[in-house]
N, C-alpha and C. Protein backbone atom coordinates (compact mmCIF):
# COMPACT_ATOMS: atom_id res chain seq x y z
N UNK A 1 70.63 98.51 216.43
CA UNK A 1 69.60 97.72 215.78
C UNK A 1 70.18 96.33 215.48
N UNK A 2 69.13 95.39 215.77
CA UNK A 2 69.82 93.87 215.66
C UNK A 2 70.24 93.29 214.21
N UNK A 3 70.95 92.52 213.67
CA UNK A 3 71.00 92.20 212.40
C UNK A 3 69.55 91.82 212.15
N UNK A 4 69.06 90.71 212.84
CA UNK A 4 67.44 90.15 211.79
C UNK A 4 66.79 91.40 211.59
N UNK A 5 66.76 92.41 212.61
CA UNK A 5 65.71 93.35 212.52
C UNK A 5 66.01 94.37 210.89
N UNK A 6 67.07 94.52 210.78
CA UNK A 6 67.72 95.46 209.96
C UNK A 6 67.09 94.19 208.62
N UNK A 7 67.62 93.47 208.31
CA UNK A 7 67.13 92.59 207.25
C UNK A 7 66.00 92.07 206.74
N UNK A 8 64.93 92.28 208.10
CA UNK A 8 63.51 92.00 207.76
C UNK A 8 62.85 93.30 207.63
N UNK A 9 63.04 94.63 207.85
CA UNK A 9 63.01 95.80 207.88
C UNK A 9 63.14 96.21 206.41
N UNK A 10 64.88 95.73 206.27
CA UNK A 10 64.92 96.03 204.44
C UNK A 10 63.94 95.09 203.72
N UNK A 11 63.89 93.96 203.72
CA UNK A 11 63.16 92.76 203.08
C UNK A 11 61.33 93.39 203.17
N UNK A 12 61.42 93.73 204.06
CA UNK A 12 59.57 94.90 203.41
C UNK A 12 59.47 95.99 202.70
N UNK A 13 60.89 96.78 203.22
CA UNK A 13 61.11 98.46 202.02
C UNK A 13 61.14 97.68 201.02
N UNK A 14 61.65 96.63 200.52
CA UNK A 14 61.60 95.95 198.93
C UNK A 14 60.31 95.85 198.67
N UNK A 15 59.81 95.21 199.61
CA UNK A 15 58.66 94.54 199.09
C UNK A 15 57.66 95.82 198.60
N UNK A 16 57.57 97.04 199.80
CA UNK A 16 56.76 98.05 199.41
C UNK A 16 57.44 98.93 198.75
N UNK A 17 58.29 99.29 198.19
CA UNK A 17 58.93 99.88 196.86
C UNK A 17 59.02 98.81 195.79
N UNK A 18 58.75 97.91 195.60
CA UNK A 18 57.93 97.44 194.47
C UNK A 18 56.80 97.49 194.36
N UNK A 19 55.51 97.75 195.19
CA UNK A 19 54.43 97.52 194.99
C UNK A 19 54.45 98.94 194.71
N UNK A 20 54.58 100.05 195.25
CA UNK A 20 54.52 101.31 194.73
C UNK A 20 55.12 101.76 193.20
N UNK A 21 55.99 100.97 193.00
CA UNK A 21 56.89 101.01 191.74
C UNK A 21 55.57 100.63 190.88
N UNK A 22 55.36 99.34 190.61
CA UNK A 22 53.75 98.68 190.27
C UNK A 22 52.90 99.33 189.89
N UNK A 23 52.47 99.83 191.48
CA UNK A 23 51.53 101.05 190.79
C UNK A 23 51.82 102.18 190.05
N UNK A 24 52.89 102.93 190.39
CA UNK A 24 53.10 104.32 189.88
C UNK A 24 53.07 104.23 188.15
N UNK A 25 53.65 102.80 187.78
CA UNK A 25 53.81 102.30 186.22
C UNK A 25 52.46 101.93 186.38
N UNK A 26 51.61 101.93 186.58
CA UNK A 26 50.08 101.62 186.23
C UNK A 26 49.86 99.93 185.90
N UNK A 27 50.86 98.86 186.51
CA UNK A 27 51.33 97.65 186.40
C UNK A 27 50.02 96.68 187.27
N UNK A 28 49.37 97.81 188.53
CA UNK A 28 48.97 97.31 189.79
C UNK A 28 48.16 98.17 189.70
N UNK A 29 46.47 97.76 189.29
CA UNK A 29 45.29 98.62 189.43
C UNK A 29 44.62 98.71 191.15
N UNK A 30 43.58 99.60 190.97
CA UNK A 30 42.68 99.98 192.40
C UNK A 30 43.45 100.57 193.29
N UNK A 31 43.85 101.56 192.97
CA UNK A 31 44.27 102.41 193.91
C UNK A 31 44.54 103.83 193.37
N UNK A 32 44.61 104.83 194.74
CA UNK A 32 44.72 106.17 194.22
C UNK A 32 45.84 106.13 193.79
N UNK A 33 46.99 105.75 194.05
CA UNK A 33 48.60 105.59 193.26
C UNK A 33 48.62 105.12 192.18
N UNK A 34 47.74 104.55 191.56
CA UNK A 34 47.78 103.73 190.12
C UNK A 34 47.89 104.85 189.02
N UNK A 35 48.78 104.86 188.45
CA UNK A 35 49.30 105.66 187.47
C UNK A 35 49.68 107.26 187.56
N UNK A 36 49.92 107.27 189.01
CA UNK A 36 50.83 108.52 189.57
C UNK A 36 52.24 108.51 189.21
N UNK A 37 53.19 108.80 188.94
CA UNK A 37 54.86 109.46 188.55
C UNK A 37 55.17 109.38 189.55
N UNK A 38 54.85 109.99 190.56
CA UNK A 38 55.84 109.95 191.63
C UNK A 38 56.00 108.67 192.58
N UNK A 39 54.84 107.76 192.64
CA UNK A 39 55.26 106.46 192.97
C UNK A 39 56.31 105.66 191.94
N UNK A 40 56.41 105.93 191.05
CA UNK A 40 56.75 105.40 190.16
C UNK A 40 58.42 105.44 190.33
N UNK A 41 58.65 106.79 191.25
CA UNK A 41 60.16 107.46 191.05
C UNK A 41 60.31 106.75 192.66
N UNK A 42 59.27 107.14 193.38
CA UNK A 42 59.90 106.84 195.07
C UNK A 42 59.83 105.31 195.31
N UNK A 43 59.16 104.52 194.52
CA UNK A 43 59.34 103.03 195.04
C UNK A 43 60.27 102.59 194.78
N UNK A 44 60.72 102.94 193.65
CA UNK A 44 62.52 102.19 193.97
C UNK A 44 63.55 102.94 194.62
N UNK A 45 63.51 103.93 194.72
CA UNK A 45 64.32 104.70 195.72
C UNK A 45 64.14 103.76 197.51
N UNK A 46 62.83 103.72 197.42
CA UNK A 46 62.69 102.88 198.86
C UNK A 46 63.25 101.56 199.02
N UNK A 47 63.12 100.66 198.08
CA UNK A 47 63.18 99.65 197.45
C UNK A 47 65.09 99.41 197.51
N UNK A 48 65.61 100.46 196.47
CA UNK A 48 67.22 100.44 197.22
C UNK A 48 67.53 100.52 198.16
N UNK A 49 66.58 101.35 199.63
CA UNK A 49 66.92 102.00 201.01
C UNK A 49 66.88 100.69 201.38
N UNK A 50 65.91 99.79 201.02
CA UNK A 50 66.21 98.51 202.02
C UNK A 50 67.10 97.56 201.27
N UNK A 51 67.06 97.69 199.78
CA UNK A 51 68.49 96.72 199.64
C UNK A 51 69.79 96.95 200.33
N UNK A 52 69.89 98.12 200.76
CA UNK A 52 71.20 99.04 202.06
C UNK A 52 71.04 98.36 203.10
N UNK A 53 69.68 98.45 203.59
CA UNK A 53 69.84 98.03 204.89
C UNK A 53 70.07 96.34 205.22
N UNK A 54 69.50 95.63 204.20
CA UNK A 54 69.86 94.22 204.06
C UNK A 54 71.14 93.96 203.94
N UNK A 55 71.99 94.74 202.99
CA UNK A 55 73.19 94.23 203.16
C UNK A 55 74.31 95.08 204.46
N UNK A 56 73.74 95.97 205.01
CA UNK A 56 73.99 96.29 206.48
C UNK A 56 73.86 95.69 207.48
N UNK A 57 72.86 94.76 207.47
CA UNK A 57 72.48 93.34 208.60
C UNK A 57 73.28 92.71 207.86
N UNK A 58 73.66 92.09 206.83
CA UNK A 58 74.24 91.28 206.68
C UNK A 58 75.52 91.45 206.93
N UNK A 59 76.31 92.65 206.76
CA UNK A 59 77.47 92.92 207.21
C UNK A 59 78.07 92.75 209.01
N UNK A 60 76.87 93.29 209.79
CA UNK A 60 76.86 93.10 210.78
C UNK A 60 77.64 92.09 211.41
N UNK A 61 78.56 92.01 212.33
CA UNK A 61 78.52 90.89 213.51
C UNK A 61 77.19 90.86 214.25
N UNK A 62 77.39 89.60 214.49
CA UNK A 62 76.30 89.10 215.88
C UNK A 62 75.74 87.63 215.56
């Protein structure tokens, strides 16, 4: 996998493990996830998976 790809890849798991985070805390209305627990637990879990993978592209040669 190429470095940009790995870094723009992580740079959306952030983006969508915060918005799930958002919702699950009831932060981010209109939706069936809005004030569910378990978004609440898996969006930052996702959210770290791509802070990994960002600094995995970044480690990268190329």
């Amino acid at each position: 996998m190429s470095k940009q790809l790995l870094v723009g890849i992580g740079a959306l798991l952030i983006v969508v493990g915060g918005l799930w985070t958002g919702q699950g805390m009831g932060w981010i209305g209109g939706s069936v996830m809005t004030d569910v627990t378990l978004w609440a637990i898996v969006g930052p879990i996702v959210a770290l998976a791509g802070a990994a993978m960002i600094a995995a592209g970044l480690r990268r040669r190329g």
